[in-house]
N, C-alpha and C. Protein backbone atom coordinates (compact mmCIF):
# COMPACT_ATOMS: atom_id res chain seq x y z
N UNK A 1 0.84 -1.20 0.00
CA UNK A 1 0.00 0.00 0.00
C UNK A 1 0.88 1.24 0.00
N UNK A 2 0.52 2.44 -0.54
CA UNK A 2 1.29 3.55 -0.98
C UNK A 2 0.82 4.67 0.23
N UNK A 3 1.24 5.63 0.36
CA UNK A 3 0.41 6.88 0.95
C UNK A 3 -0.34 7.29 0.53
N UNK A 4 -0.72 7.54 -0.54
CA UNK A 4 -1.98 7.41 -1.54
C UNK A 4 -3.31 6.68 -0.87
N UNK A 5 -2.64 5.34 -0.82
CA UNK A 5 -4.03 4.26 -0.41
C UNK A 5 -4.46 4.74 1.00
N UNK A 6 -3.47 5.13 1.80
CA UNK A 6 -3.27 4.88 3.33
C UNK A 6 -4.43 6.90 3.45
N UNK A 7 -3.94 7.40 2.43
CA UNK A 7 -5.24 8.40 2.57
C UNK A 7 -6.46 8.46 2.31
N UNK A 8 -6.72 7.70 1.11
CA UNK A 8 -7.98 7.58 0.38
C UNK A 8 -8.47 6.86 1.89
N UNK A 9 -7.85 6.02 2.03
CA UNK A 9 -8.43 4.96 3.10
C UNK A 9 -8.92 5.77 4.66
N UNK A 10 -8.33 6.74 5.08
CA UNK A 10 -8.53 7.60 6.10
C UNK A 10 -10.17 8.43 6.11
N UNK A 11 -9.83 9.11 4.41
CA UNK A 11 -10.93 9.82 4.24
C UNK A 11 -11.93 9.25 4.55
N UNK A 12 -12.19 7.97 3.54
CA UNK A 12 -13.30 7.31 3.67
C UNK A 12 -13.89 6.80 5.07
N UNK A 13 -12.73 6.60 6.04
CA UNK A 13 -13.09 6.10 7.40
C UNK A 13 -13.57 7.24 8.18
N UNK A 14 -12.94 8.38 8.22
CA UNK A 14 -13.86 9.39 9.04
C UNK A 14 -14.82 9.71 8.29
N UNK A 15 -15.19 9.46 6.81
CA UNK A 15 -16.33 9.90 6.53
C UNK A 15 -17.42 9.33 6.75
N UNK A 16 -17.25 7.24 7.41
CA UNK A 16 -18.13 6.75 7.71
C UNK A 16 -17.99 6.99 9.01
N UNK A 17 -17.30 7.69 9.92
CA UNK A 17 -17.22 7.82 11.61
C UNK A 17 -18.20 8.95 11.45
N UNK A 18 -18.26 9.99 10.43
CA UNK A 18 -19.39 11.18 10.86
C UNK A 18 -20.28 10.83 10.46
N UNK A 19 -21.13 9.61 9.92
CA UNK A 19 -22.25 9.17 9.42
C UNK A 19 -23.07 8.55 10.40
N UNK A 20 -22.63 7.26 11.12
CA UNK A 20 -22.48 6.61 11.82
C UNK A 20 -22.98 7.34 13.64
N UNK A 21 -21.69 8.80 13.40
CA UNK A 21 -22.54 9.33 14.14
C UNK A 21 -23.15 10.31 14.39
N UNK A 22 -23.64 10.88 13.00
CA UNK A 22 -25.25 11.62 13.28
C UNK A 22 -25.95 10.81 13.44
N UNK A 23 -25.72 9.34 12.51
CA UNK A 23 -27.16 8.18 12.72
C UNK A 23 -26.97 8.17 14.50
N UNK A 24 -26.26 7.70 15.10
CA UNK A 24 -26.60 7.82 16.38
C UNK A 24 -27.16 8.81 17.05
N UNK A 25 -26.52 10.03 16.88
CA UNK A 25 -27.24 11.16 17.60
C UNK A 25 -28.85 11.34 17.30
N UNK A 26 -29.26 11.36 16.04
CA UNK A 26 -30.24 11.37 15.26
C UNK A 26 -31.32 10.20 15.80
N UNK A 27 -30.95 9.01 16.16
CA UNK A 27 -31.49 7.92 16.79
C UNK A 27 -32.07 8.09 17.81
N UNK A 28 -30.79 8.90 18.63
CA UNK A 28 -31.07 8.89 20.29
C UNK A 28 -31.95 9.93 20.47
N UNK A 29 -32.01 11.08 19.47
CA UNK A 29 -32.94 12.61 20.27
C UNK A 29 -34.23 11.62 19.68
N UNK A 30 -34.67 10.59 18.44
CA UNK A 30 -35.63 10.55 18.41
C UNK A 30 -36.19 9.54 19.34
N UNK A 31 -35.34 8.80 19.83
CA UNK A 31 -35.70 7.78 20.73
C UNK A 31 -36.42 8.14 22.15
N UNK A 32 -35.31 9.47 22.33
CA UNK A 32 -35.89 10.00 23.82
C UNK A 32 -36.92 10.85 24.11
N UNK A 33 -37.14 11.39 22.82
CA UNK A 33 -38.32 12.10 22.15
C UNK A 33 -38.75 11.60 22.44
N UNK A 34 -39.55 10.23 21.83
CA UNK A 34 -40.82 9.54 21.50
C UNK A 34 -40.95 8.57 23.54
N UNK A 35 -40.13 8.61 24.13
CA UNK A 35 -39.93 8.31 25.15
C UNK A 35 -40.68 9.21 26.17
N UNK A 36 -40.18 10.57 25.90
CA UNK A 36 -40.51 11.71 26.33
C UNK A 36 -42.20 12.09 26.21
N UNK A 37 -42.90 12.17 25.24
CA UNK A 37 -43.81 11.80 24.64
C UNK A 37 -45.19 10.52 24.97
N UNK A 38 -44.24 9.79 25.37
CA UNK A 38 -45.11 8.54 25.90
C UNK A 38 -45.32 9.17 27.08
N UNK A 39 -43.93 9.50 27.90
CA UNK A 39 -44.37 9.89 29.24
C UNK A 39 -45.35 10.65 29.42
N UNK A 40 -45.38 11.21 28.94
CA UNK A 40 -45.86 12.73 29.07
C UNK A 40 -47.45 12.17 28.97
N UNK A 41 -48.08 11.25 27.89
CA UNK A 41 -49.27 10.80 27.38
C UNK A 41 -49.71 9.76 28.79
N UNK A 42 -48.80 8.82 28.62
CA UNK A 42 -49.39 7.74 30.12
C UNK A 42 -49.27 7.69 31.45
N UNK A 43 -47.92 8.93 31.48
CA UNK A 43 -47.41 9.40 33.23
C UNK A 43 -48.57 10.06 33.97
C-alpha cells in the first residue's frame, strides 16, 4: 500500500465515523423524544 491508499483509506473512514454518528445522535434525540412523549401521554 502507498500513501496514496493509506489516505484515500482515512478519508473514507472518518467519513463513515461522521455518518455513523449523526445516525446515532439522530437515533437517540428521536428515541428520547418519543420516550418523552409517551411519558408525558401515560405518566
Amino acid at each position: 500500500m502507498s500513501d496514496d491508499d493509506y489516505a484515500e483509506y482515512g478519508q473514507a473512514r472518518q467519513r463513515r465515523m461522521k455518518v455513523v454518528a449523526w445516525v446515532v445522535i439522530i437515533s437517540l434525540i428521536l428515541v428520547g423524544g418519543g420516550a418523552t412523549v409517551i411519558a408525558l401521554l401515560f405518566g
